[in-house]
Protein backbone atom coordinates (compact mmCIF):
# COMPACT_ATOMS: atom_id res chain seq x y z
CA UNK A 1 -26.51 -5.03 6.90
CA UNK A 2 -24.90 -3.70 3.98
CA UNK A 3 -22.90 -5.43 1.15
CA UNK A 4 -19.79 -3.79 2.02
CA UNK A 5 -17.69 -7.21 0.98
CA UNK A 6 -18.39 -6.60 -1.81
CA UNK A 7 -18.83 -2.76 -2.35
CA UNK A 8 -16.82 0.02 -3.39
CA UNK A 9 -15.07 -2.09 -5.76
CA UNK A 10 -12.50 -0.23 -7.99
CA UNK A 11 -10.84 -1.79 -11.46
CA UNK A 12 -7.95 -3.81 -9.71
CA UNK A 13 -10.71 -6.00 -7.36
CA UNK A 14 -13.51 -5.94 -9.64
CA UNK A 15 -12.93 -10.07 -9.83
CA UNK A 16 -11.42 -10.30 -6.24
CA UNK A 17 -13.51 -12.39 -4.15
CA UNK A 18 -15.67 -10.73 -1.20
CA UNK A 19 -13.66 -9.58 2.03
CA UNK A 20 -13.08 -11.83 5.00
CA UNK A 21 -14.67 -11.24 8.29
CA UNK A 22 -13.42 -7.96 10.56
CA UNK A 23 -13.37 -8.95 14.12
CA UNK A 24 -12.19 -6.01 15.97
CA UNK A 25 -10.69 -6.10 20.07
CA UNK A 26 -12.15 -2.59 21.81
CA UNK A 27 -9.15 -2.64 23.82
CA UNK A 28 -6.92 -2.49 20.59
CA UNK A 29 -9.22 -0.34 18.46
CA UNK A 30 -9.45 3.68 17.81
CA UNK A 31 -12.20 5.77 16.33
CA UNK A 32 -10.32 8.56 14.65
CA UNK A 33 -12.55 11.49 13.58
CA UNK A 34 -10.70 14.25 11.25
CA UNK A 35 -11.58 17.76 10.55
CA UNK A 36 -14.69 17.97 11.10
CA UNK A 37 -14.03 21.63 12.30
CA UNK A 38 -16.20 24.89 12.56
CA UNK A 39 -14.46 26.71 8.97
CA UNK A 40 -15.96 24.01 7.00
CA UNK A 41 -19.97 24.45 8.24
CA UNK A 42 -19.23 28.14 7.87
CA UNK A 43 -21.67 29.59 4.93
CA UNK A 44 -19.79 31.67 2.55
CA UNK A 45 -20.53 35.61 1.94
CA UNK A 46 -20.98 34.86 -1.95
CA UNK A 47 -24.14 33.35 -2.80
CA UNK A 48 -22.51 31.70 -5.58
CA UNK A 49 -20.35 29.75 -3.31
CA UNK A 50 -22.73 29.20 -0.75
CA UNK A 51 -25.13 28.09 -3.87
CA UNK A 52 -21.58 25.51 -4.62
CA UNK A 53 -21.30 23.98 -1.71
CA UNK A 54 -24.88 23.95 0.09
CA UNK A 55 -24.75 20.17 -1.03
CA UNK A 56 -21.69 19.49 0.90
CA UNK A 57 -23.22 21.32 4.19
CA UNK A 58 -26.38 19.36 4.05
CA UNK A 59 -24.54 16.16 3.52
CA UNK A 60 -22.42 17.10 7.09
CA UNK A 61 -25.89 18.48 8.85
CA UNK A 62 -28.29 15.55 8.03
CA UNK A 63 -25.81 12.40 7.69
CA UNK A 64 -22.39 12.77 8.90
CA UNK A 65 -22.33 14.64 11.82
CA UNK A 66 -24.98 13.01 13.59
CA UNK A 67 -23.66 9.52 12.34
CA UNK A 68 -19.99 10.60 14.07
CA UNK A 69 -21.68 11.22 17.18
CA UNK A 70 -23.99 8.02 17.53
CA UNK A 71 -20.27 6.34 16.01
CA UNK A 72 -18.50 8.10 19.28
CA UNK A 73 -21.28 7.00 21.45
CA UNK A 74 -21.18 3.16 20.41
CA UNK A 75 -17.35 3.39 20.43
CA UNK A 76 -17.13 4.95 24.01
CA UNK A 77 -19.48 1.88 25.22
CA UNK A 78 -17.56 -0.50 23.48
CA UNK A 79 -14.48 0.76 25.50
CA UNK A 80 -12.43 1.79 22.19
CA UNK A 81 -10.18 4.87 22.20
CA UNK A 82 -11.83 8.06 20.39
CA UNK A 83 -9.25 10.24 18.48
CA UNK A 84 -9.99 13.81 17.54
CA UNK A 85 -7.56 14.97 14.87
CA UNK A 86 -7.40 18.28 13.57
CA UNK A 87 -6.00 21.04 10.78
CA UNK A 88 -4.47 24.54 12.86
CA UNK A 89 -1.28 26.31 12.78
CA UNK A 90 0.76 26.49 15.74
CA UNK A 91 2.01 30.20 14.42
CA UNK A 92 -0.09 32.83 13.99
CA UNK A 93 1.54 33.54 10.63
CA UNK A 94 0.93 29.30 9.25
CA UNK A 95 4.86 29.11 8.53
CA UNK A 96 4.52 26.01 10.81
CA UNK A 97 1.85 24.40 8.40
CA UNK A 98 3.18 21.98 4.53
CA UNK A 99 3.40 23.19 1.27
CA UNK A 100 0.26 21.46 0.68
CA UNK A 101 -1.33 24.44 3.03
CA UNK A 102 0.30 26.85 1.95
CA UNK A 103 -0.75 26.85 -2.07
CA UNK A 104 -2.95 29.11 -3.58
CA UNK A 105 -6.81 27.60 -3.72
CA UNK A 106 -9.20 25.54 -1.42
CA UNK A 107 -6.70 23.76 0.32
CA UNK A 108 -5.26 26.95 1.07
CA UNK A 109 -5.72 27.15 4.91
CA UNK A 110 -4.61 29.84 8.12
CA UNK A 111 -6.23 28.49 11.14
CA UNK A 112 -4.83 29.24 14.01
CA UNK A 113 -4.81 26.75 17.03
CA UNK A 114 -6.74 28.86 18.94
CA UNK A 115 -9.25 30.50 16.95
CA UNK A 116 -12.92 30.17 16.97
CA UNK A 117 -13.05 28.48 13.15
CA UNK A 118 -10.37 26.02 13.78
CA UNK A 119 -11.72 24.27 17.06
CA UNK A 120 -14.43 20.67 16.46
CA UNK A 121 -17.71 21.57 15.91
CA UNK A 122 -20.02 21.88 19.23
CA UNK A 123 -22.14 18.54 18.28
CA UNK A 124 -18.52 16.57 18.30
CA UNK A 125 -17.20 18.05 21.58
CA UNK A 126 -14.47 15.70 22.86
CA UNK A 127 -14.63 13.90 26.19
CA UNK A 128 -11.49 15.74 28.75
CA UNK A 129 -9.64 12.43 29.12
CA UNK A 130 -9.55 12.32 24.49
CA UNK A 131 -6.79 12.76 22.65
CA UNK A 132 -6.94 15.23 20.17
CA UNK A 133 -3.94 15.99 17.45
CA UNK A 134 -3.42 19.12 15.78
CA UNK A 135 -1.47 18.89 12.59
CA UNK A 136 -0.37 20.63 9.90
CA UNK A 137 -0.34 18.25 7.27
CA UNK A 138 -2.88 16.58 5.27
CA UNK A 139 -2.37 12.72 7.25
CA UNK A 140 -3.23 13.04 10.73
CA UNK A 141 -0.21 10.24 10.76
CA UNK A 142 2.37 12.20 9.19
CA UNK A 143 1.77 15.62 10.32
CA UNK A 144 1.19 14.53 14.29
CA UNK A 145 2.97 12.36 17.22
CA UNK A 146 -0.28 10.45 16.43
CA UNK A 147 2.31 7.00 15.21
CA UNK A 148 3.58 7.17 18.35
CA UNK A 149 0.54 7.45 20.84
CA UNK A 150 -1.09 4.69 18.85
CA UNK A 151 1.50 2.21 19.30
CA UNK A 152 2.21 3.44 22.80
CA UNK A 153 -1.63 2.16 23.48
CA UNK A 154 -1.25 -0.97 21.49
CA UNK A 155 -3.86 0.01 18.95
CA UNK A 156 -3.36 -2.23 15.59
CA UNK A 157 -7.56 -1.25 14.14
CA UNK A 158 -8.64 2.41 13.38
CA UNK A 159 -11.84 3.20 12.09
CA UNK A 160 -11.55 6.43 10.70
CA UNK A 161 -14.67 9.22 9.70
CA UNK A 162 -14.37 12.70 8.88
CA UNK A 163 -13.36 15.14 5.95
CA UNK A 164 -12.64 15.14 3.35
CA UNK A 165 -12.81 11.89 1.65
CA UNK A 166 -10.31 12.53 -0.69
CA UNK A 167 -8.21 14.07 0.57
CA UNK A 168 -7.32 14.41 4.63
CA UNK A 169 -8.90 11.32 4.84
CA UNK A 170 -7.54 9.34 2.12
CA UNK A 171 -3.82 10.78 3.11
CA UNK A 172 -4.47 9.35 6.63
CA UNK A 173 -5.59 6.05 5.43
CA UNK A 174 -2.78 5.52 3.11
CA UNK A 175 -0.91 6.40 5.51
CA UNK A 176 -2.52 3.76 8.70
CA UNK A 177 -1.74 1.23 5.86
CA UNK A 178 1.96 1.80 4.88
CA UNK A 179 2.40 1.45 8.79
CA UNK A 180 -0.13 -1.70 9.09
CA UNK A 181 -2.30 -0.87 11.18
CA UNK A 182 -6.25 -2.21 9.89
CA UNK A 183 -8.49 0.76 8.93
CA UNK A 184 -12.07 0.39 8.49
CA UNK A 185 -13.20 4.00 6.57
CA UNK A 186 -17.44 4.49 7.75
CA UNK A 187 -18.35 6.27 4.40
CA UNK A 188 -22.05 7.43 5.97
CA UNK A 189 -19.36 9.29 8.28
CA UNK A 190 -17.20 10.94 5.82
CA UNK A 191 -17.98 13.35 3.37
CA UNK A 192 -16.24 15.11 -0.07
CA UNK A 193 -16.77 18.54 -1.71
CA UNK A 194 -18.97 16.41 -4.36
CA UNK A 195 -20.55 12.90 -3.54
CA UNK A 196 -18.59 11.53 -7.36
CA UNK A 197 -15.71 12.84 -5.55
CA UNK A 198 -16.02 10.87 -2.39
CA UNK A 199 -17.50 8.06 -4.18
CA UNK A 200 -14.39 8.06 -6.14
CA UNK A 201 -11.64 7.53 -3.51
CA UNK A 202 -13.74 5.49 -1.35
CA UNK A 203 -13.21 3.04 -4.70
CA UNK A 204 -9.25 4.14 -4.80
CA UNK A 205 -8.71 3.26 -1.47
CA UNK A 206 -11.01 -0.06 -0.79
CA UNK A 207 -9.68 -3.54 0.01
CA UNK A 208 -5.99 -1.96 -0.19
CA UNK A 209 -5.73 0.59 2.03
CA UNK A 210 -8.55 -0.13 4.17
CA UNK A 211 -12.15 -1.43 3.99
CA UNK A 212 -15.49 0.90 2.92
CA UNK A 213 -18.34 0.24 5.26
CA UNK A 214 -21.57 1.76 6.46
CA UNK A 215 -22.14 2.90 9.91
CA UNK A 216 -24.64 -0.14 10.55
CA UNK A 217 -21.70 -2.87 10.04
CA UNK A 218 -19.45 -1.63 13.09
CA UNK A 219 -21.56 -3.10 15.99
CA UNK A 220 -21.24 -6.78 14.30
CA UNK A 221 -17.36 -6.26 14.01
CA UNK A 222 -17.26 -6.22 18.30
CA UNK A 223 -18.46 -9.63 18.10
């Protein structure tokens, strides 16, 4: 097991004491997995970016993809919900999508609903009966009906894994919290641009917003 009670501590819980037990009910419980998408495991043409982010890709190849899927598999036995939640534009233009989307620079982004780079990647194929949310926005709360469905299913724990740490899925956590639901963030099922990056906001957003554990703890939370 790992030390997450104690992990991932920023400044503000550096003295806090470790975390309490999780105890999480299937039947109340959703794995939400975010963006992980076929534009993202694309290689770039310039060998300088490619060079940039070949890091990034072999952190999503070798750790988090796989880890999603044997997450999805444990999850599906346990009888919890599995979410799919992910970035497209429902106009072919992106007038639909946030300012956030619209900017000049990475998070600059025209994906289509219906285009080949936009859809899940193969590995993560969802299940017919699985919800999956498409939103324009970086929380997969704000930007979605996703608020709704949750409570509509009486879901009060998400466990959340995807991309990017800091920022689609820190937005979404923040966002799980202000609305009080319990998040539990898998960080060997998330990934950043960087790994200081995602080390970083895993530290912003622990024992606040939600709690920062490894793929190994979840079983032992069903118990």
């Amino acid at each position: 097991m790992s030390d997450w009670k104690t992990a991932y501590r920023s400044f503000y819980y550096a003295t806090a004491g470790p975390a309490e037990d999780i105890r999480l009910q299937p039947q109340r419980t959703a794995l939400l997995v975010i963006d992980i998408q076929n534009t993202y495991m694309e290689v770039d043409a310039d060998p300088v970016e490619a060079e940039r982010w070949a890091p990034f890709r072999e952190r999503m190849n070798s750790t988090v993809i796989p880890n999603i899927a044997k997450m999805i598999d444990l999850c599906r036995k346990q009888g919890v919900e599995v979410i799919f939640a992910r970035i497209a534009c429902l106009k072919s233009d992106g007038r639909d999508r946030s300012l956030s989307q619209k900017k000049p620079g990475f998070n600059y982004l025209l994906l289509p609903k219906d285009r080949a780079d936009s859809q899940l990647v193969p590995e993560l194929t969802p299940h017919a009966d699985d919800i999956v949310v498409i939103k324009t926005t970086d929380s997969a709360l704000t930007g979605t009906n996703l608020r709704l469905v949750l409570r509509n299913m009486e879901i009060s724990d998400v466990i959340v894994a995807g991309i990017f740490t800091d920022q689609c899925i820190s937005s979404t956590v923040r966002s799980l919290a202000d609305e009080s639901f319990g998040v539990v963030v898998v960080e060997d099922c998330c990934a950043a641009a960087t790994d200081e990056l995602h080390q970083n906001e895993l530290k912003s957003i622990n024992m606040i917003y939600c709690h920062v554990v490894q793929s190994e703890d979840i079983p032992d939370f069903f118990k």
